[in-house]
Protein backbone atom coordinates (compact mmCIF):
# COMPACT_ATOMS: atom_id res chain seq x y z
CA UNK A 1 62.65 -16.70 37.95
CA UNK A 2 65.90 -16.51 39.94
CA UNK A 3 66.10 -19.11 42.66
CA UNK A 4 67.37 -17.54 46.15
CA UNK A 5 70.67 -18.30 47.84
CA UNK A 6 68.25 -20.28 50.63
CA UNK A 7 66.13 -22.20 48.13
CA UNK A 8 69.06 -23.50 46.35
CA UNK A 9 71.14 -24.59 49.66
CA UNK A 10 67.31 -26.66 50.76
CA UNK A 11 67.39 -27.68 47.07
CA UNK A 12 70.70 -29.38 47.51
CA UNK A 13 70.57 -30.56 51.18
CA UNK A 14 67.11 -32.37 50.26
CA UNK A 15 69.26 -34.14 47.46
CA UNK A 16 72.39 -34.84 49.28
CA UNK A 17 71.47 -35.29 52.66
CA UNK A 18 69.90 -38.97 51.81
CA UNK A 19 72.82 -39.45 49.42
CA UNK A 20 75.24 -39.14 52.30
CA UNK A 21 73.15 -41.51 55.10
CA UNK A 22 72.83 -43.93 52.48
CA UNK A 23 76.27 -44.70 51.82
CA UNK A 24 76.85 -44.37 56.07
CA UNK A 25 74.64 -46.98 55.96
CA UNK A 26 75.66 -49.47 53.45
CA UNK A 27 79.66 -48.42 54.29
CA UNK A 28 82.14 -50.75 51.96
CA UNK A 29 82.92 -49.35 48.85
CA UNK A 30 80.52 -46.74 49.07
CA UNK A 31 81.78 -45.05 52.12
CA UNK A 32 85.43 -45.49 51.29
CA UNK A 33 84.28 -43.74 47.75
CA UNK A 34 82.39 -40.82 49.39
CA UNK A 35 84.87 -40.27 52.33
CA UNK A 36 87.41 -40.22 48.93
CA UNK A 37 85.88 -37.60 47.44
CA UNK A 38 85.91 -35.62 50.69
CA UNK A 39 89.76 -36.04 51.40
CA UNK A 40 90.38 -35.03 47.36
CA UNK A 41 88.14 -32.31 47.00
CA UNK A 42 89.02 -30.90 50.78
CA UNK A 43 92.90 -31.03 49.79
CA UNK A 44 92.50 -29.32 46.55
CA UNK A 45 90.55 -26.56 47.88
CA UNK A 46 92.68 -26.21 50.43
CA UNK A 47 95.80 -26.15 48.53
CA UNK A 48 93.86 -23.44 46.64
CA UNK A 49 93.12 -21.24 49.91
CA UNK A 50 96.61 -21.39 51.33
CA UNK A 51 98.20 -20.91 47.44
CA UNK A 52 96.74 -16.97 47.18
CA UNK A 53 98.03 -15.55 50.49
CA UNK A 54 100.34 -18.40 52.32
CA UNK A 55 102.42 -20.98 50.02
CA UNK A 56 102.51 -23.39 47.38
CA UNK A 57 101.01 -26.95 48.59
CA UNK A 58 102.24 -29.61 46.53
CA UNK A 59 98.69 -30.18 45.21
CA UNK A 60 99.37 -33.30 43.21
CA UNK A 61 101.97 -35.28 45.87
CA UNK A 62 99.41 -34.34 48.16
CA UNK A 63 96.37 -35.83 46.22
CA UNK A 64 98.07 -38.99 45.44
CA UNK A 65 99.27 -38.93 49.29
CA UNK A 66 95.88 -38.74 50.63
CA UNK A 67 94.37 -41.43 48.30
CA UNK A 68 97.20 -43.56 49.51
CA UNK A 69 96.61 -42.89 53.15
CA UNK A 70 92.65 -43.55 52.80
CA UNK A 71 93.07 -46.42 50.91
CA UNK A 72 95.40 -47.81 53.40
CA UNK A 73 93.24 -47.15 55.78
CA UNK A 74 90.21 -48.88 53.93
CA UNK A 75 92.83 -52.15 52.95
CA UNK A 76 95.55 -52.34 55.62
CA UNK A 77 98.43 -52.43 53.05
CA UNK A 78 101.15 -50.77 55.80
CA UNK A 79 101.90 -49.69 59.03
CA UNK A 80 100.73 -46.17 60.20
CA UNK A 81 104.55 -44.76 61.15
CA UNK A 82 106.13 -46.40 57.68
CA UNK A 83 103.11 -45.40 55.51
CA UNK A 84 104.21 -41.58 57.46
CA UNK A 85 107.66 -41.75 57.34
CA UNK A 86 107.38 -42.69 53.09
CA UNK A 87 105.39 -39.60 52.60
CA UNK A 88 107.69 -36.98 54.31
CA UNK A 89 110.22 -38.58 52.91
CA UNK A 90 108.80 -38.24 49.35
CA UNK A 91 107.74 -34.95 49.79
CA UNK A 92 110.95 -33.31 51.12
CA UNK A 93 112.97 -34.93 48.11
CA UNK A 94 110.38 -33.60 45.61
CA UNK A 95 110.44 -30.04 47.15
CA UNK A 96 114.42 -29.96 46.35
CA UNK A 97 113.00 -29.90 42.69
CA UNK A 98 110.53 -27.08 42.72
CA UNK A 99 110.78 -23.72 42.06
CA UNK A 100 107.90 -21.78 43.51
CA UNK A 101 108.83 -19.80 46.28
CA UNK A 102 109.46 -20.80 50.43
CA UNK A 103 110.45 -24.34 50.52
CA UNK A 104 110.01 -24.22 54.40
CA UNK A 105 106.68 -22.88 53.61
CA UNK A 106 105.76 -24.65 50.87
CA UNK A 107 106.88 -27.64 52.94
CA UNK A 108 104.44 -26.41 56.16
CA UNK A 109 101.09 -26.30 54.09
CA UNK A 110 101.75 -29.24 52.18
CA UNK A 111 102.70 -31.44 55.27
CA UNK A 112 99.60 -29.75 57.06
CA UNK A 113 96.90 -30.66 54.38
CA UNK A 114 97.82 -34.14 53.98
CA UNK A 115 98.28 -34.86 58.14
CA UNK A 116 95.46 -33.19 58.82
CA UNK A 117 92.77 -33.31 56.05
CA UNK A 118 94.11 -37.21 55.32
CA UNK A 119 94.32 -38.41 58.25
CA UNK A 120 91.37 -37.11 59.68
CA UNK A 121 89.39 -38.23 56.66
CA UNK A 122 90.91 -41.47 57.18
CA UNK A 123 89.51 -41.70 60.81
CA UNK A 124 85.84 -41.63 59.66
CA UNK A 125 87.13 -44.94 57.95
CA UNK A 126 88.23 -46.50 60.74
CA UNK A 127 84.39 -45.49 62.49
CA UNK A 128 82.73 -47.03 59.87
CA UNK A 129 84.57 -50.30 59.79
CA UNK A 130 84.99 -50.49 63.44
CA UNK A 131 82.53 -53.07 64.31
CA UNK A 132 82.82 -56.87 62.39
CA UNK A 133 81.45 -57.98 59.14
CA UNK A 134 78.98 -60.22 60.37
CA UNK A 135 75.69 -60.85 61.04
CA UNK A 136 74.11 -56.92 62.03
CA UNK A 137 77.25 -55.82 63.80
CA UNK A 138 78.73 -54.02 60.66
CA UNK A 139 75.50 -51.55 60.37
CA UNK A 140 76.64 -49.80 63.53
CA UNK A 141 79.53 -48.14 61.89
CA UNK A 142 76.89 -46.55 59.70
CA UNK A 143 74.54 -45.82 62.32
CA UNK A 144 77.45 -44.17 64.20
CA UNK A 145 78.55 -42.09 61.23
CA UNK A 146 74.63 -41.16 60.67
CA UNK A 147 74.45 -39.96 64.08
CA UNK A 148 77.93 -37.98 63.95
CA UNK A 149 76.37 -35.95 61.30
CA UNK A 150 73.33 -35.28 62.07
CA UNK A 151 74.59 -34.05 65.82
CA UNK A 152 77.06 -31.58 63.39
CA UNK A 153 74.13 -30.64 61.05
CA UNK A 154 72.28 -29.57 64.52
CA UNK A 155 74.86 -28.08 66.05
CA UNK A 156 75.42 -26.07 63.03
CA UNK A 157 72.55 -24.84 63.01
CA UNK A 158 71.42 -24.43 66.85
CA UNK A 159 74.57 -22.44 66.86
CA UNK A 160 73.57 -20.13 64.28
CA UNK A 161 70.22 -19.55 65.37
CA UNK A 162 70.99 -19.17 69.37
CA UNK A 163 73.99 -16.71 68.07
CA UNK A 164 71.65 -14.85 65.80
CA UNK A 165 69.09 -14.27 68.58
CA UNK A 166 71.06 -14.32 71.29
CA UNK A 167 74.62 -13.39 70.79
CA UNK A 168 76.38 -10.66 72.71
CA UNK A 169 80.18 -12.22 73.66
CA UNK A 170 82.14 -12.72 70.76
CA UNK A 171 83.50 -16.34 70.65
CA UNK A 172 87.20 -15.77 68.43
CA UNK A 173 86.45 -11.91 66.85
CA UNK A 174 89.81 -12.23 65.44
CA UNK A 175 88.72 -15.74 63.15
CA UNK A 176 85.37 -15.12 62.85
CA UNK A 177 83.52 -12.31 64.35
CA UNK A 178 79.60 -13.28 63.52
CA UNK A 179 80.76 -16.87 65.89
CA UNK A 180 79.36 -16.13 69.91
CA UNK A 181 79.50 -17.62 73.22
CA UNK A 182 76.23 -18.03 73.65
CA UNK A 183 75.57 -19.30 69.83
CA UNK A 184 78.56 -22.12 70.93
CA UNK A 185 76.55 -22.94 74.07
CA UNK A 186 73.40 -23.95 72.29
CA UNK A 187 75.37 -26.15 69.55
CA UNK A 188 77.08 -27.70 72.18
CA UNK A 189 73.84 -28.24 74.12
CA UNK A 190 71.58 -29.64 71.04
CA UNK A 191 75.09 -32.00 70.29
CA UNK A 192 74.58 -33.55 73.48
CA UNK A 193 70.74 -33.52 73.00
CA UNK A 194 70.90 -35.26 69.15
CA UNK A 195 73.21 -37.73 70.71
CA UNK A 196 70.97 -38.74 73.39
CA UNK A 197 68.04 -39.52 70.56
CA UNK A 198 70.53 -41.04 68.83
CA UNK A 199 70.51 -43.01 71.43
CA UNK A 200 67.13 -44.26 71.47
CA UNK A 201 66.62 -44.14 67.78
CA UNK A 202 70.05 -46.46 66.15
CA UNK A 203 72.55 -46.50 68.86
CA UNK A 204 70.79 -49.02 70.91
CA UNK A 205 74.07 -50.75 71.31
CA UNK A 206 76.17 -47.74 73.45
CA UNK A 207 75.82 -46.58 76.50
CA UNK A 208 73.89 -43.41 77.91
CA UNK A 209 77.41 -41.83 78.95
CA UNK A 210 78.53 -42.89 75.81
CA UNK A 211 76.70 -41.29 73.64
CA UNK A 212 76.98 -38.00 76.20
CA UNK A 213 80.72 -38.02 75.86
CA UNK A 214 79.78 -38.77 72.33
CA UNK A 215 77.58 -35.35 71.89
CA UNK A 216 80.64 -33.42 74.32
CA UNK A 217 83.56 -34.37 71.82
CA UNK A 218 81.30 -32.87 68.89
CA UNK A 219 79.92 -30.14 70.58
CA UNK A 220 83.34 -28.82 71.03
CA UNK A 221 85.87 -30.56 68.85
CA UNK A 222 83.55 -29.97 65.86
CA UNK A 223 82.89 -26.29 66.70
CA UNK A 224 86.58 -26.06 66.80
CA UNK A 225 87.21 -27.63 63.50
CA UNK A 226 85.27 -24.76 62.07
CA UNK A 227 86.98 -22.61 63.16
CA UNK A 228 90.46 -23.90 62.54
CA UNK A 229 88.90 -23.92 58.87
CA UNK A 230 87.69 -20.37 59.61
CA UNK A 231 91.47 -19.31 60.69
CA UNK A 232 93.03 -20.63 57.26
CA UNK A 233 90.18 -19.14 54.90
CA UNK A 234 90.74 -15.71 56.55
CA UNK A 235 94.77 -16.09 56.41
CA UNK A 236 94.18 -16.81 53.05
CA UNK A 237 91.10 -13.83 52.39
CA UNK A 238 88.28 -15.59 51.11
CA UNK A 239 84.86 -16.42 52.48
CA UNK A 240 84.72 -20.08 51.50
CA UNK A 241 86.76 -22.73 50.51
CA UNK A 242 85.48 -22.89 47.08
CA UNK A 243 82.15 -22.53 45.23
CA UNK A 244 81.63 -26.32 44.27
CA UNK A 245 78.35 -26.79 46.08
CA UNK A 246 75.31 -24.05 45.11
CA UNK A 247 74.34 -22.35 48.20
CA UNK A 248 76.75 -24.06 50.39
CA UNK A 249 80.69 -22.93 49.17
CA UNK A 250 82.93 -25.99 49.40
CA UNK A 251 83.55 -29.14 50.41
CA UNK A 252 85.55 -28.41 53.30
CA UNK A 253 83.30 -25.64 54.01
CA UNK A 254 80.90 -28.40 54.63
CA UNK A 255 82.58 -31.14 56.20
CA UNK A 256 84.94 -29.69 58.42
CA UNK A 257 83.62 -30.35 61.39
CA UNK A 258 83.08 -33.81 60.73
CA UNK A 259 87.15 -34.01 59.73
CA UNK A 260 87.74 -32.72 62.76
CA UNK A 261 85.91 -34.62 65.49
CA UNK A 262 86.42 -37.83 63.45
CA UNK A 263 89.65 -38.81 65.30
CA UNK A 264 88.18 -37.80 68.62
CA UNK A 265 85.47 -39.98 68.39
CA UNK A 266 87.27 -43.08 67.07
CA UNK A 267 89.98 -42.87 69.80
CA UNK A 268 87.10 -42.93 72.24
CA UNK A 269 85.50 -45.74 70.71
CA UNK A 270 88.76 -47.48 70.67
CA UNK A 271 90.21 -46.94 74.28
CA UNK A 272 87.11 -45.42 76.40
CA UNK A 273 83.30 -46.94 75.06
């Protein structure tokens, strides 16, 4: 018996979803391994989008690039600006030496992928080890993480639900043209609403307008990140990113909205909570 499209994308949420809040939760190691594997598999499918309609990412600089900037970001080995100025430096002097096609382009997706799937991916390190390694401080990383993706996972799908029922304005016809207004509203709306029982379920420790601001940055910065991800997989002509998880395309298919709010919400941690 063939298994639908929708049983296998249940199928594999059931199995990953606890996979995922898990290693939120215990953080160490086991973050900095699965926030790894996003940044990796992210790049490469990304250098794979851009590579059939745009340019030629550097696909290996860039993986060893990333891995550098995560791990740094895990360790503390160097500076932010030095660790920066190393990579364009490298990369720029490695371009003189290949031979497939714009440099200036080749040069633009390259730089792009590793600044902003890298960094970003980097930023959801900094979340989780944001609070100190002692006593039950450290767990609110993870319960901070848990909460950022479970108000994306909601969004997500209040969006697609309010669009599909009540969708009329188109939100960006031009990137994606099933995305409306009114499906935006109610992922914006249930953000702010998972944040708040967020709120009274693990993150005891922030404030109520914290945790609003909290559900505002993801109701809008992580809509946006889909669609900046929507913008590059329609320059590029294909529907997803790649076909790595059943039911659910890629990688950065999955997590792009995460990516993308991630250095929205640590800055407001830092500077704002």
């Amino acid at each position: 018996m063939e298994i639908s499209n929708t049983t296998t994308r249940v199928i594999v949420s059931l199995i990953a979803i606890p996979l995922i809040v898990l290693a939120s939760y215990l953080g160490s190691y086991y973050f900095f391994f699965f926030v790894l594997a996003i940044g990796l598999i992210s790049y490469y499918e990304f250098s794979g989008m851009v590579k059939k309609n745009i340019a030629n990412a550097n696909l290996w600089f860039g993986l060893l690039a990333i891995s550098f900037i995560i791990i740094n970001q895990f360790h503390r080995i160097i500076d932010f600006i030095p660790l920066l100025f190393i990579v364009i430096l490298l990369l720029l002097m490695i371009e003189l030496f290949r031979n497939k096609g714009s440099v200036v382009k080749n040069l633009g997706v390259t730089i792009l992928g590793i600044l902003y799937i890298g960094l970003f991916s980097s930023a959801l390190i900094t979340i989780r080890e944001y609070y100190p390694t002692v006593n039950d401080l450290y767990q609110k990383g993870g319960y901070v993480i848990i909460s950022m993706l479970a108000t994306i996972w909601i969004c997500d799908s209040a969006a697609f639900f309010g669009g599909t029922a009540l969708g009329k304005h188109k939100l960006f016809p031009r990137i994606s043209p099933n995305k409306s207004w009114e499906g935006a509203l109610f992922g914006f709306v249930f953000a702010i609403f998972t944040m708040l029982l967020a709120k009274l379920v693990v993150l005891d420790f922030l404030s109520w307008s914290n945790v609003v601001v909290l559900g505002i940055i993801i109701g809008i910065i992580g809509q946006l990140g889909d669609l900046v991800e929507s913008s590059i997989k329609r320059d590029a002509g294909v529907k997803d990113s790649s076909s790595i998880i059943p039911g659910h395309g890629g990688i950065y298919d999955r997590f792009d909205s995460l990516l993308f709010s991630a250095p929205a919400v640590w800055l407001y941690l830092k500077y704002f909570s």
